[in-house]
N, C-alpha and C. Protein backbone atom coordinates (compact mmCIF):
# COMPACT_ATOMS: atom_id res chain seq x y z
N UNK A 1 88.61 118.38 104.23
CA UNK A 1 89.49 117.64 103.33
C UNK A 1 89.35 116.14 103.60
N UNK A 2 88.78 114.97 102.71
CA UNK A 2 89.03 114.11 103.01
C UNK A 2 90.41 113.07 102.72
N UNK A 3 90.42 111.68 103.43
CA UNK A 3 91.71 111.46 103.14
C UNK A 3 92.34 111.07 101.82
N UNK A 4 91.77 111.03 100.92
CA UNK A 4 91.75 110.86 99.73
C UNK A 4 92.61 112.56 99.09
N UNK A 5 91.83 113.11 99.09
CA UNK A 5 92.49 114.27 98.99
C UNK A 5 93.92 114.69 100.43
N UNK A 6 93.70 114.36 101.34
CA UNK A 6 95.17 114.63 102.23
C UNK A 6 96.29 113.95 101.29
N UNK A 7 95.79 112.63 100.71
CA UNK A 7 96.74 111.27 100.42
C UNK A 7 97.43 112.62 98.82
N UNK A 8 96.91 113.22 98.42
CA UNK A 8 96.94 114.17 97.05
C UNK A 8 98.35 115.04 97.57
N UNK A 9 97.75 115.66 99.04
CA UNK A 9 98.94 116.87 99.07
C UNK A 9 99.84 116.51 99.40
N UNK A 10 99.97 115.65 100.07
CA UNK A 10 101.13 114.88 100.51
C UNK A 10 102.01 113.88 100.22
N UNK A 11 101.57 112.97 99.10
CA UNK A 11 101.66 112.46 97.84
C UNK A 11 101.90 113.31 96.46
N UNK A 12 102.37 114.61 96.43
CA UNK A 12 102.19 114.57 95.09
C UNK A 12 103.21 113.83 93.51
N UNK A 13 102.96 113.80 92.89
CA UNK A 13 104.13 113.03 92.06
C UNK A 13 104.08 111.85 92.15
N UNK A 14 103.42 110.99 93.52
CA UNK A 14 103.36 109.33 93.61
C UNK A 14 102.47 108.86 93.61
N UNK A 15 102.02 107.45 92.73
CA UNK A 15 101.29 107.03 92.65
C UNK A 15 100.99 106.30 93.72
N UNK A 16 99.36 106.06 94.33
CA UNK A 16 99.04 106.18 95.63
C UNK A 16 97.84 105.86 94.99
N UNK A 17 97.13 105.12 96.54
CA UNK A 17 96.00 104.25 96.72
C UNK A 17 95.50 104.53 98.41
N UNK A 18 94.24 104.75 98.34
CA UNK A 18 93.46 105.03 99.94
C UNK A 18 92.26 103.70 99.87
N UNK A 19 92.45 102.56 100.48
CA UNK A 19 91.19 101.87 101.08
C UNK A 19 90.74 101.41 102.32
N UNK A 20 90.16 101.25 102.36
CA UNK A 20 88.98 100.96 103.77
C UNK A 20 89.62 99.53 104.22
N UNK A 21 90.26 99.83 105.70
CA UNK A 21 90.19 98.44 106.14
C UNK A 21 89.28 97.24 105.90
N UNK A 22 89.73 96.37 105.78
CA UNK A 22 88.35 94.74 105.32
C UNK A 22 88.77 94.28 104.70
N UNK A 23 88.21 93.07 104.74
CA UNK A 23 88.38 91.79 103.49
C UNK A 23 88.59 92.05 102.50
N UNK A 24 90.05 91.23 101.50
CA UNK A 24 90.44 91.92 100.15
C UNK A 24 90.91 90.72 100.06
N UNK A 25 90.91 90.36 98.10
CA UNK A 25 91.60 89.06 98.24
C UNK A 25 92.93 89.05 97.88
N UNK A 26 93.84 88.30 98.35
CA UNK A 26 95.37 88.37 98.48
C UNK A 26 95.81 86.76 97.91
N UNK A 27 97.19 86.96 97.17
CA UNK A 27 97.84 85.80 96.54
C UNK A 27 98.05 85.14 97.50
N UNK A 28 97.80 83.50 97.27
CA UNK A 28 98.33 82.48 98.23
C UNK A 28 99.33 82.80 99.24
N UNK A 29 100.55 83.23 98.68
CA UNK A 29 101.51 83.87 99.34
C UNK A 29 101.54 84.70 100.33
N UNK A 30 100.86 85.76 99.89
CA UNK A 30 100.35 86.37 101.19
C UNK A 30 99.47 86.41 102.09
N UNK A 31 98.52 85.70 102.02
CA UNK A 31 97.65 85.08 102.74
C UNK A 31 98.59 83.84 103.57
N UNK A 32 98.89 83.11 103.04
CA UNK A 32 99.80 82.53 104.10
C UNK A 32 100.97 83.14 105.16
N UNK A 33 101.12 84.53 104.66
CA UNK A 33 102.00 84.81 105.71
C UNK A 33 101.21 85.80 106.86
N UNK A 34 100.20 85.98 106.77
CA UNK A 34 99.18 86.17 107.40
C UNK A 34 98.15 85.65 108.58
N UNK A 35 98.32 84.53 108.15
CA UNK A 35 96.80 83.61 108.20
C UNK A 35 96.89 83.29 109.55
N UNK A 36 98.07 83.41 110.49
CA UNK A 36 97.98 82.85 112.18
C UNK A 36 97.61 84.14 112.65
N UNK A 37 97.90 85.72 112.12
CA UNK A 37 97.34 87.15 112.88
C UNK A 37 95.96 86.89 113.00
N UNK A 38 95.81 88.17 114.01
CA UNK A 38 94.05 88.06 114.40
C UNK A 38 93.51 88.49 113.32
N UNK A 39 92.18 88.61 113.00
CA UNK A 39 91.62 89.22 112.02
C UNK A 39 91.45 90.71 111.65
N UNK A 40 91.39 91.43 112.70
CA UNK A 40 92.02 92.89 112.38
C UNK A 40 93.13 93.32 111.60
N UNK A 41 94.25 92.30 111.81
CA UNK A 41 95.53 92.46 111.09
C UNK A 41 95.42 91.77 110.42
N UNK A 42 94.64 90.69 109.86
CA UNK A 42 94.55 89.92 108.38
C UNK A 42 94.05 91.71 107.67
N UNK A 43 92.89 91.68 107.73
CA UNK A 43 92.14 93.03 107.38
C UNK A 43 93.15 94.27 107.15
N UNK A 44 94.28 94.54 108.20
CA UNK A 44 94.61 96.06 107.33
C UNK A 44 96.01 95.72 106.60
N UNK A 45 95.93 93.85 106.61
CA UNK A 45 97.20 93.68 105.72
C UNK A 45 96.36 93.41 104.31
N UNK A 46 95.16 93.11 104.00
CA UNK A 46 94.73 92.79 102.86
C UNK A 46 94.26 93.75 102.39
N UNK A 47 94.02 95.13 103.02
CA UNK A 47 93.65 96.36 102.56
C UNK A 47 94.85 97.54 102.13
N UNK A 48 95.65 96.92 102.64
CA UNK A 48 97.00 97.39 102.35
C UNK A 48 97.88 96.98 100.96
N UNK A 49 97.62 95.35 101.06
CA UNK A 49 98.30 94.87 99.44
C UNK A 49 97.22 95.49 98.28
N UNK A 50 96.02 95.64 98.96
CA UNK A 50 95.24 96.06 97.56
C UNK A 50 95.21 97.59 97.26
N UNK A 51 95.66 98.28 98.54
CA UNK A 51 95.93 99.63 98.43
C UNK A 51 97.53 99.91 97.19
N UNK A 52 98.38 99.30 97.55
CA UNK A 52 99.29 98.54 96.64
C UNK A 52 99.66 98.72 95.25
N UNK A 53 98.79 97.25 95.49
CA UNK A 53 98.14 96.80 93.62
C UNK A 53 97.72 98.02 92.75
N UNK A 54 96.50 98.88 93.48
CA UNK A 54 96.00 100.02 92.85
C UNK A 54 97.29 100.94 92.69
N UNK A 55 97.97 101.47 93.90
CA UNK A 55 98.99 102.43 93.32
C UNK A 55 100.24 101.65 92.20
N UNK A 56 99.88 100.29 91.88
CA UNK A 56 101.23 99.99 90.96
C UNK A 56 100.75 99.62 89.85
N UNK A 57 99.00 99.85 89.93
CA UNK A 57 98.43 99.37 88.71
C UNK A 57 98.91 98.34 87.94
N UNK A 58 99.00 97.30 88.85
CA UNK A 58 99.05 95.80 88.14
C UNK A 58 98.65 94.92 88.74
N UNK A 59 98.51 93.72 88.81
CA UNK A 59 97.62 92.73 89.80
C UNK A 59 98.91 91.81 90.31
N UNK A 60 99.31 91.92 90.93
CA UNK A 60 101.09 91.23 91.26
C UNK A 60 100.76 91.09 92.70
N UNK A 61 101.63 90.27 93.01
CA UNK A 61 101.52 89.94 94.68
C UNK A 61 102.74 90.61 95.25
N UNK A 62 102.73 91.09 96.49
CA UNK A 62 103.59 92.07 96.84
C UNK A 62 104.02 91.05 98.30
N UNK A 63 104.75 89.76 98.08
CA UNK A 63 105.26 89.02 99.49
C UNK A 63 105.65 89.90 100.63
N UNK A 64 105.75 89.05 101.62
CA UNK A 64 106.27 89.59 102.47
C UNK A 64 107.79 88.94 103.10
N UNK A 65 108.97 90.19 103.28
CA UNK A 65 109.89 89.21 103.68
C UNK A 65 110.52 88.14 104.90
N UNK A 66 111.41 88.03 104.91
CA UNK A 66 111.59 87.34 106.01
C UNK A 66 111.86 88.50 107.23
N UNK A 67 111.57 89.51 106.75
CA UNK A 67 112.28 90.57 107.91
C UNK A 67 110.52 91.10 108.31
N UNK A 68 109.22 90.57 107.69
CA UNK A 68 107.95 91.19 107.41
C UNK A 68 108.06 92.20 106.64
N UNK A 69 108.80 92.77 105.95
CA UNK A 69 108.63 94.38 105.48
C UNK A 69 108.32 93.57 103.37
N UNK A 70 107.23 94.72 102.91
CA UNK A 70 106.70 94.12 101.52
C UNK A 70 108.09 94.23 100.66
N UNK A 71 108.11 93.24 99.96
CA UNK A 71 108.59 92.49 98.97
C UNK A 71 108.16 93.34 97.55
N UNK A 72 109.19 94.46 97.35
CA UNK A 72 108.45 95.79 96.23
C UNK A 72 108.96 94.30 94.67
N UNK A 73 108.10 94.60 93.46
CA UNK A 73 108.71 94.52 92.37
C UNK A 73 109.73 94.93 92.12
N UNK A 74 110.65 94.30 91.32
CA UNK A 74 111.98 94.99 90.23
C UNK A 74 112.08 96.24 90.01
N UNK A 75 112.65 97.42 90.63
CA UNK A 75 112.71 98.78 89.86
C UNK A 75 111.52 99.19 90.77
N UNK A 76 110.69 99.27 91.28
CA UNK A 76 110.17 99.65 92.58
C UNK A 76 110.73 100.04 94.09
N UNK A 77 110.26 101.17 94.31
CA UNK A 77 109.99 101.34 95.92
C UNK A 77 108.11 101.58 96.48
N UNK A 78 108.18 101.59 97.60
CA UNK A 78 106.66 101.93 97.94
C UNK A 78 106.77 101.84 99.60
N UNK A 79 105.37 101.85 99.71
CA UNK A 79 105.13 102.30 101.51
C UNK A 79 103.98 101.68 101.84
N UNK A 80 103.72 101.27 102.72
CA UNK A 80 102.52 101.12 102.78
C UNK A 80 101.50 101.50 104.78
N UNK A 81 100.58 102.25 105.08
CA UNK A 81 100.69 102.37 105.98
C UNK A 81 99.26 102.07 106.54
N UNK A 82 98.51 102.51 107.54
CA UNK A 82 97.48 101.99 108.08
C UNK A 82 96.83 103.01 109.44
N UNK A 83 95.65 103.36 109.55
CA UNK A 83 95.72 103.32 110.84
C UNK A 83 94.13 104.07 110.82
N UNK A 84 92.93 103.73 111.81
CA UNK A 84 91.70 104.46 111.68
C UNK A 84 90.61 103.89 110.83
N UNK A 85 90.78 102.51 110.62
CA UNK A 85 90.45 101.97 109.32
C UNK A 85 90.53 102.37 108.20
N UNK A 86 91.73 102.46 108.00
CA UNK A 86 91.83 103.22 106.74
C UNK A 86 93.60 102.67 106.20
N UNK A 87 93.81 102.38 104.61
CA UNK A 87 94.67 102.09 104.46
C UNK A 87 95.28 103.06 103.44
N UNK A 88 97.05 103.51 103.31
CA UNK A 88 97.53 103.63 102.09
C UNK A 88 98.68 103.55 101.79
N UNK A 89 98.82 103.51 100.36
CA UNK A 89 100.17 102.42 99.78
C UNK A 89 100.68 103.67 98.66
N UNK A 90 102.00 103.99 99.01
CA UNK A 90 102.46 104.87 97.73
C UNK A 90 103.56 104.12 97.09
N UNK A 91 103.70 104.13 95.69
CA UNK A 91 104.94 103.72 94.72
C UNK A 91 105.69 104.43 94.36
N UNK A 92 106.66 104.21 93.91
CA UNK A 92 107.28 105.00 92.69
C UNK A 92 108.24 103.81 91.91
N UNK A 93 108.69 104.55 91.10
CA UNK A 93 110.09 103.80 90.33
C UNK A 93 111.18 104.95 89.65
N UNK A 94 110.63 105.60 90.42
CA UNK A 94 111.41 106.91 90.31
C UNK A 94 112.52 107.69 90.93
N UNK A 95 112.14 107.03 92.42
CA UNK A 95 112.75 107.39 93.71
C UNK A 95 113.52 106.53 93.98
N UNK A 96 114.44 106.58 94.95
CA UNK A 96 115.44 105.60 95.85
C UNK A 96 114.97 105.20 97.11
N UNK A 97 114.16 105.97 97.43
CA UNK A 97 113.70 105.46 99.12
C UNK A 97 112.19 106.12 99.17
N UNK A 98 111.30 105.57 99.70
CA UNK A 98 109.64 106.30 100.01
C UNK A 98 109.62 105.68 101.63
N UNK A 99 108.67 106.77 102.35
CA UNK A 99 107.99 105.78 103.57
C UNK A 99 106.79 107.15 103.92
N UNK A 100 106.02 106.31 104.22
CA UNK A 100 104.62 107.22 104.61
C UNK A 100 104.08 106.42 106.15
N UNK A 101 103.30 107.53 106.32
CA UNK A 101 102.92 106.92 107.96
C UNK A 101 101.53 107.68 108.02
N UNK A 102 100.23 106.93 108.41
CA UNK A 102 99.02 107.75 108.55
C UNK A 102 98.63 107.54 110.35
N UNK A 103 98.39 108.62 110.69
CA UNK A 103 97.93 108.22 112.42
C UNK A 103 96.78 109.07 112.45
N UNK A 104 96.22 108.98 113.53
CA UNK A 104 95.34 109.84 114.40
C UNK A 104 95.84 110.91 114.52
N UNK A 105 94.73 111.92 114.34
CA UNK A 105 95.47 113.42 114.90
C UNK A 105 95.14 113.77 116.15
N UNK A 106 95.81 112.88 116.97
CA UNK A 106 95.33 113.35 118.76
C UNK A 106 96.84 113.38 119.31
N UNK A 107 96.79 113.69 120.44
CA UNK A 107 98.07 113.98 121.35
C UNK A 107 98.73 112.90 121.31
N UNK A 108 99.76 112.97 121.21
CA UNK A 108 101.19 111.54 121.75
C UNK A 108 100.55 111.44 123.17
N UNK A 109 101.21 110.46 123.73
CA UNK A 109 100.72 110.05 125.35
C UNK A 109 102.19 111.16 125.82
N UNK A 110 102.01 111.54 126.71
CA UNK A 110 102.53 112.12 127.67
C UNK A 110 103.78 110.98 128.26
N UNK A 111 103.70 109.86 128.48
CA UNK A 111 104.46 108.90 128.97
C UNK A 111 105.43 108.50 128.09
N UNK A 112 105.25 108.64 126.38
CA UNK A 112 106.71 108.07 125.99
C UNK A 112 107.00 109.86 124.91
N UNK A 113 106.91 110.90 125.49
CA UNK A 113 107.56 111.67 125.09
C UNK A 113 109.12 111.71 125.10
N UNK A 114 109.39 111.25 126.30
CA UNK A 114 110.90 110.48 126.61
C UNK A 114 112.05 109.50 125.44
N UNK A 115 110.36 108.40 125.02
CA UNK A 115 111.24 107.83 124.13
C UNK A 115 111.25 108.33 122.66
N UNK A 116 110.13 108.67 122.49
CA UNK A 116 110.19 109.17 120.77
C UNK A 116 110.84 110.63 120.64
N UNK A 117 110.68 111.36 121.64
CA UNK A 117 111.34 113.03 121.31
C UNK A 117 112.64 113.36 121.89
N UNK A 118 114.00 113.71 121.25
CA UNK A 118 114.84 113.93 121.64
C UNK A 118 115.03 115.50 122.37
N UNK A 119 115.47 115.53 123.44
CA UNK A 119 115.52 116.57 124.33
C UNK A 119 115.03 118.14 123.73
N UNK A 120 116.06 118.48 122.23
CA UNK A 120 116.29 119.77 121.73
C UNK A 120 114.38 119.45 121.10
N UNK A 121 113.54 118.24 120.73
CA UNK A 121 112.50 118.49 119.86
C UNK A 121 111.50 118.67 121.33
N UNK A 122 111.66 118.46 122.73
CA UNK A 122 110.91 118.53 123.95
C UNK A 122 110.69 120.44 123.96
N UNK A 123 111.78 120.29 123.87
CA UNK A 123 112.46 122.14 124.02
C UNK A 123 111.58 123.37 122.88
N UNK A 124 111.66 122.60 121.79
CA UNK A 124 111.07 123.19 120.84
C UNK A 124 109.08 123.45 121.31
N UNK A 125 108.98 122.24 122.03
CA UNK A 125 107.28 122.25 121.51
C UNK A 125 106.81 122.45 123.22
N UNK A 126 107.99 123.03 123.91
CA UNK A 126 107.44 123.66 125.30
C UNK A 126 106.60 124.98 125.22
N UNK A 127 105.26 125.03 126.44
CA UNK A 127 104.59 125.75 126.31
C UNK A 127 103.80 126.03 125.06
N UNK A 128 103.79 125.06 123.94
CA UNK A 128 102.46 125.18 122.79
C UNK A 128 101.36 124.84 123.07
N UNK A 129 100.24 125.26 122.46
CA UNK A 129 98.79 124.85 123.02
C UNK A 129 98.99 123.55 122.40
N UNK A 130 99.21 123.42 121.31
CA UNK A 130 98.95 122.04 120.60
C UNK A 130 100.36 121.33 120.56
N UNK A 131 101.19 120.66 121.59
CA UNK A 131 102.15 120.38 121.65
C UNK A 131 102.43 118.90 121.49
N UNK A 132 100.81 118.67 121.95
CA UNK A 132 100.63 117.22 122.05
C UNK A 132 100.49 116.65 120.89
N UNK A 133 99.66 117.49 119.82
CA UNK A 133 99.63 117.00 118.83
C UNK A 133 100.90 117.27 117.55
N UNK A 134 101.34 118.46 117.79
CA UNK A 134 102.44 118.33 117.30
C UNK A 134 103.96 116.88 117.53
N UNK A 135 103.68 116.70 118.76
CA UNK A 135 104.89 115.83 118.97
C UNK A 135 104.18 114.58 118.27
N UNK A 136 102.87 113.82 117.95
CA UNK A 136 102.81 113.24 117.26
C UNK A 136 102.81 113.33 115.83
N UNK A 137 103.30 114.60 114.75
CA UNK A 137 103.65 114.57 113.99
C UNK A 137 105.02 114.35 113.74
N UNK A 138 105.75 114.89 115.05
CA UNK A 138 107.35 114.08 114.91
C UNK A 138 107.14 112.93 115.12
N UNK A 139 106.70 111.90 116.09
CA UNK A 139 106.36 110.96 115.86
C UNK A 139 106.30 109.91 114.13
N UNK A 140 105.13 110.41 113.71
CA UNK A 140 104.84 110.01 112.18
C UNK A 140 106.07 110.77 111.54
N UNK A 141 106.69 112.06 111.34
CA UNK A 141 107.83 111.98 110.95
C UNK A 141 109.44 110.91 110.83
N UNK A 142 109.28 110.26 111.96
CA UNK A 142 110.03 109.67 112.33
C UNK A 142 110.17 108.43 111.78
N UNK A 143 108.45 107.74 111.96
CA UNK A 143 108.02 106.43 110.95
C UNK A 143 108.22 106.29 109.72
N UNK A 144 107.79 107.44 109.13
CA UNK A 144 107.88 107.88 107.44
C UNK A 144 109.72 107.11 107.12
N UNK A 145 110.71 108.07 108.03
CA UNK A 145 111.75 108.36 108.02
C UNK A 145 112.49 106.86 108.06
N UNK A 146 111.95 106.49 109.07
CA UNK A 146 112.79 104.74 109.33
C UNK A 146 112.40 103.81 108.37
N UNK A 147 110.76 103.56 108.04
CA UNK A 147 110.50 102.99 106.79
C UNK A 147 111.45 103.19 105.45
N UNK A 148 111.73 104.43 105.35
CA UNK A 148 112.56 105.16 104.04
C UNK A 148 114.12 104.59 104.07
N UNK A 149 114.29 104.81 104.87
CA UNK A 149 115.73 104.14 105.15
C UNK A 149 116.27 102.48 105.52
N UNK A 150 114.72 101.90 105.25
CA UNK A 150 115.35 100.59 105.84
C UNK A 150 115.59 99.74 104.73
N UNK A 151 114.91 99.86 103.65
CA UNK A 151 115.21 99.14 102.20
C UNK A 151 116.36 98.88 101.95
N UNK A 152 117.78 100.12 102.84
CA UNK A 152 118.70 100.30 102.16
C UNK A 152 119.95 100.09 103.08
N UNK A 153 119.53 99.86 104.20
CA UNK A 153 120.18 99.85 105.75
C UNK A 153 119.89 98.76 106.13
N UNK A 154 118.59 97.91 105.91
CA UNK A 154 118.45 97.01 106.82
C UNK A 154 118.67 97.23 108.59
N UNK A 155 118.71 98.23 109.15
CA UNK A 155 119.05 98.72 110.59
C UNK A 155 117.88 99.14 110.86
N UNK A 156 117.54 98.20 112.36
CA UNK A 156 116.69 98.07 113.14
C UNK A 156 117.45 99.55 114.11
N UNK A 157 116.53 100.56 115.17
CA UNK A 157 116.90 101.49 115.79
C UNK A 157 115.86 102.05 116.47
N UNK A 158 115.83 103.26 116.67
CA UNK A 158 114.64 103.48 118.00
C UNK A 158 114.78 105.23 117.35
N UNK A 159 114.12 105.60 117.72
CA UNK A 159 113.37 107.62 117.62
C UNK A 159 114.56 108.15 118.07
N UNK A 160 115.42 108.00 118.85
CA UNK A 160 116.31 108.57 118.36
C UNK A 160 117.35 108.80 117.77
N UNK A 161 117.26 108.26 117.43
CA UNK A 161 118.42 107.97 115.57
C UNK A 161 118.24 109.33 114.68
N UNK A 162 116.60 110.34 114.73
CA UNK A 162 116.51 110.84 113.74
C UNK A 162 116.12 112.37 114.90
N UNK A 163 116.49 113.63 114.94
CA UNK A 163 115.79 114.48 114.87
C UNK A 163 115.16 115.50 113.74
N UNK A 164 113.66 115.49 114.17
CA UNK A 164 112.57 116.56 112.91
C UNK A 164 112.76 118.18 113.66
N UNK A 165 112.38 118.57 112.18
CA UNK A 165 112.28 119.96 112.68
C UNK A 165 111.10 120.13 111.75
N UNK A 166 110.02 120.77 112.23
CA UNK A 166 108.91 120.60 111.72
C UNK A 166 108.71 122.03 110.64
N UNK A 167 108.10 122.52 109.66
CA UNK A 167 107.52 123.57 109.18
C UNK A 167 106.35 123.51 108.60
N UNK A 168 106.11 124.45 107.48
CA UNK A 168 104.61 124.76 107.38
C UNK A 168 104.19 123.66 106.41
N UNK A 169 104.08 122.62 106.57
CA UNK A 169 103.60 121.18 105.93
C UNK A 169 104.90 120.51 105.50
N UNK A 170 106.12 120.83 106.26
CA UNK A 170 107.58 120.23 105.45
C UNK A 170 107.97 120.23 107.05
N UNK A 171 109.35 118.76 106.81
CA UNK A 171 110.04 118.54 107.89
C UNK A 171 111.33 118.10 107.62
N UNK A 172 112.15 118.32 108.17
CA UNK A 172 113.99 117.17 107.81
C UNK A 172 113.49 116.37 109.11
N UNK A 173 114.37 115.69 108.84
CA UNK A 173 114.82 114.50 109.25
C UNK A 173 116.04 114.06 109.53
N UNK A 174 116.96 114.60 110.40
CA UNK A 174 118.13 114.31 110.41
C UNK A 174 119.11 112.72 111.41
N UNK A 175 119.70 112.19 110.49
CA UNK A 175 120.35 111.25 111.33
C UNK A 175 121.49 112.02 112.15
N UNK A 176 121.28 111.16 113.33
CA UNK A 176 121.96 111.52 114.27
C UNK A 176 123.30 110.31 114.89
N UNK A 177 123.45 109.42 114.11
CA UNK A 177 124.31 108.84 113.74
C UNK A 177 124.41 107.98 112.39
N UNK A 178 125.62 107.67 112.15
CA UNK A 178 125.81 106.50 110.64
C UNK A 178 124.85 105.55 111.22
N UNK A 179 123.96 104.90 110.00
CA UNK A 179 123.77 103.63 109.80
C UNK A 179 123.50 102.88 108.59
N UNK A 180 123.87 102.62 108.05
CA UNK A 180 124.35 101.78 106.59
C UNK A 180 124.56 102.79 105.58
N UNK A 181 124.23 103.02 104.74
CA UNK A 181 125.15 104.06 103.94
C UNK A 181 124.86 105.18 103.97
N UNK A 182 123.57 105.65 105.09
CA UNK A 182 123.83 106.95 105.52
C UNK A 182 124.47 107.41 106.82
N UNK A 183 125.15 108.32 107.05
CA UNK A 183 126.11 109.51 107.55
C UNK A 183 125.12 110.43 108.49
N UNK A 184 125.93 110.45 109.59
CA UNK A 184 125.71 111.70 110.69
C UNK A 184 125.54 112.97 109.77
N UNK A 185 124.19 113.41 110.39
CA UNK A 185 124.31 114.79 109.52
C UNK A 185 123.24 114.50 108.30
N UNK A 186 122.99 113.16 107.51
CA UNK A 186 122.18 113.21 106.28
C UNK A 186 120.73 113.46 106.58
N UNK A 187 120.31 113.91 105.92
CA UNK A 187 118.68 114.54 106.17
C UNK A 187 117.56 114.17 104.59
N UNK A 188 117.04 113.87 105.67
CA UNK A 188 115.85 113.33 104.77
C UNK A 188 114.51 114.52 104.79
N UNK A 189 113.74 115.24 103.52
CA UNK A 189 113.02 116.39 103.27
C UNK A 189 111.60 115.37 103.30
N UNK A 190 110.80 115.71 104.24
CA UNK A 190 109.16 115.03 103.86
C UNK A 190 108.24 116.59 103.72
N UNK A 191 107.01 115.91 103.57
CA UNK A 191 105.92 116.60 103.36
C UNK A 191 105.15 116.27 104.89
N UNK A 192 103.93 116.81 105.08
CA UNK A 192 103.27 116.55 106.37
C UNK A 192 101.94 117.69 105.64
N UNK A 193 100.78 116.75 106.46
CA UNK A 193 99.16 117.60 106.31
C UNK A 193 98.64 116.80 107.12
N UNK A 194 96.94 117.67 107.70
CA UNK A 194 96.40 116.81 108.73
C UNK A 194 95.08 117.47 108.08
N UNK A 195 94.49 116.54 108.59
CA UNK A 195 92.70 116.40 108.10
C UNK A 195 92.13 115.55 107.92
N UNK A 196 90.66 115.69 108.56
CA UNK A 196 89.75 114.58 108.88
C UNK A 196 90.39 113.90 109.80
N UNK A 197 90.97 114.21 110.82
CA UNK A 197 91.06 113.61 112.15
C UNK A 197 92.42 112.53 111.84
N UNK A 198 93.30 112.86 110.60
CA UNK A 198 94.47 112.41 110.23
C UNK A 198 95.40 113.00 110.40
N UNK A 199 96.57 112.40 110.29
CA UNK A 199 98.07 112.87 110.17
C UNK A 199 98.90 111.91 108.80
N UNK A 200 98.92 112.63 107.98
CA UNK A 200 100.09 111.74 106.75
C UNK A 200 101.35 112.57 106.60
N UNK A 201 102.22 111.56 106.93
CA UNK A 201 103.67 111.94 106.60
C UNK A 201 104.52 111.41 105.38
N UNK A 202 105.04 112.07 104.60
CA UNK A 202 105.72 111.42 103.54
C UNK A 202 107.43 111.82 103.52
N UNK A 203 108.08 110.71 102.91
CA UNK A 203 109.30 111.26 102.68
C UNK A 203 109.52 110.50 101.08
N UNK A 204 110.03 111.07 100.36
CA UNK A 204 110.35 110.58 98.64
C UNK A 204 111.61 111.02 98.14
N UNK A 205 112.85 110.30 98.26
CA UNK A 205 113.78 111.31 97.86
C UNK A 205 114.55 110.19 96.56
């Protein structure tokens, strides 16, 4: 499966864009808010606005704010994520909240299982062969999850704010306390697939 097609199952219903880290050209605007990062991160931010553009099918500049997080159009949400040289950007104008997260499909480190996995998700993925790689899909669960919620919260927080419960390409997401107008208890439904040495997580609600 390539990621083009992962970006399909996991995406479905949203319009979505997959490009290749590298040189892309970007509005004044964003190029200036850019232009002091190293060039790696010029690169998967200019592969990212154009990943973007394509999923919003218009040629618009997508700023960045004062908080860094993109600056959607009027009546827009979107996501945008990165990782492997590889970029992608989902829209909608349909939805209230989106966040996607693409990683490597290799093991979490062993050292911050502590911070990203809450005790009951340690418990869950004891004794699996593939535990390692599972806990980095809670991981990317988690990203998807905080991206999704920050449009609307503005609340900065840490992995455990949310516990996942993972299934057969589906996960919740549950807050584990209030923070801006969501409630202890609210749960957020994503999608999840892995292939070609990926992990994409989505949440669209």
């Amino acid at each position: 499966m390539s990621l083009a097609t992962l970006a399909a199952r996991v995406l479905p219903g949203l319009s979505h864009a997959v490009e290749p880290v590298g040189p892309a050209d970007l509005f004044p605007q964003e190029a200036q808010a850019i232009a002091g990062a190293v060039p790696l991160r010029q690169h998967e931010f200019a592969a990212g606005r154009k990943a973007a553009r394509a999923a919003l099918r218009r040629p618009l500049p997508i700023p960045m704010g004062a908080d860094r997080a993109p600056v959607w159009p009027p009546g827009w949400v979107g996501s945008i994520t990165h990782a492997g040289g590889w970029a992608i950007a989902a829209v909608s104008a349909d939805h209230r909240l989106l966040g996607i997260d693409l990683e490597l499909d290799d093991d979490l480190p062993a050292d911050i299982w502590d911070t990203v996995l809450l005790p009951s998700e340690r418990d869950g993925l004891h004794g699996r062969a593939d535990a390692g790689r599972l806990a980095r899909v809670i991981f990317s669960a988690k990203e998807s999850a905080y991206k999704a919620q920050y449009p609307l919260s503005r609340a900065l927080f840490g992995f455990e704010q949310f516990a996942v419960d993972l299934g057969e390409g589906v996960f919740t997401a549950t807050f584990q306390g209030a923070v801006g107008p969501f409630r202890r208890g609210d749960r957020f439904d994503g999608r999840f697939a892995r292939a070609d040495g990926f992990i994409l997580t989505a949440i669209a609600q």
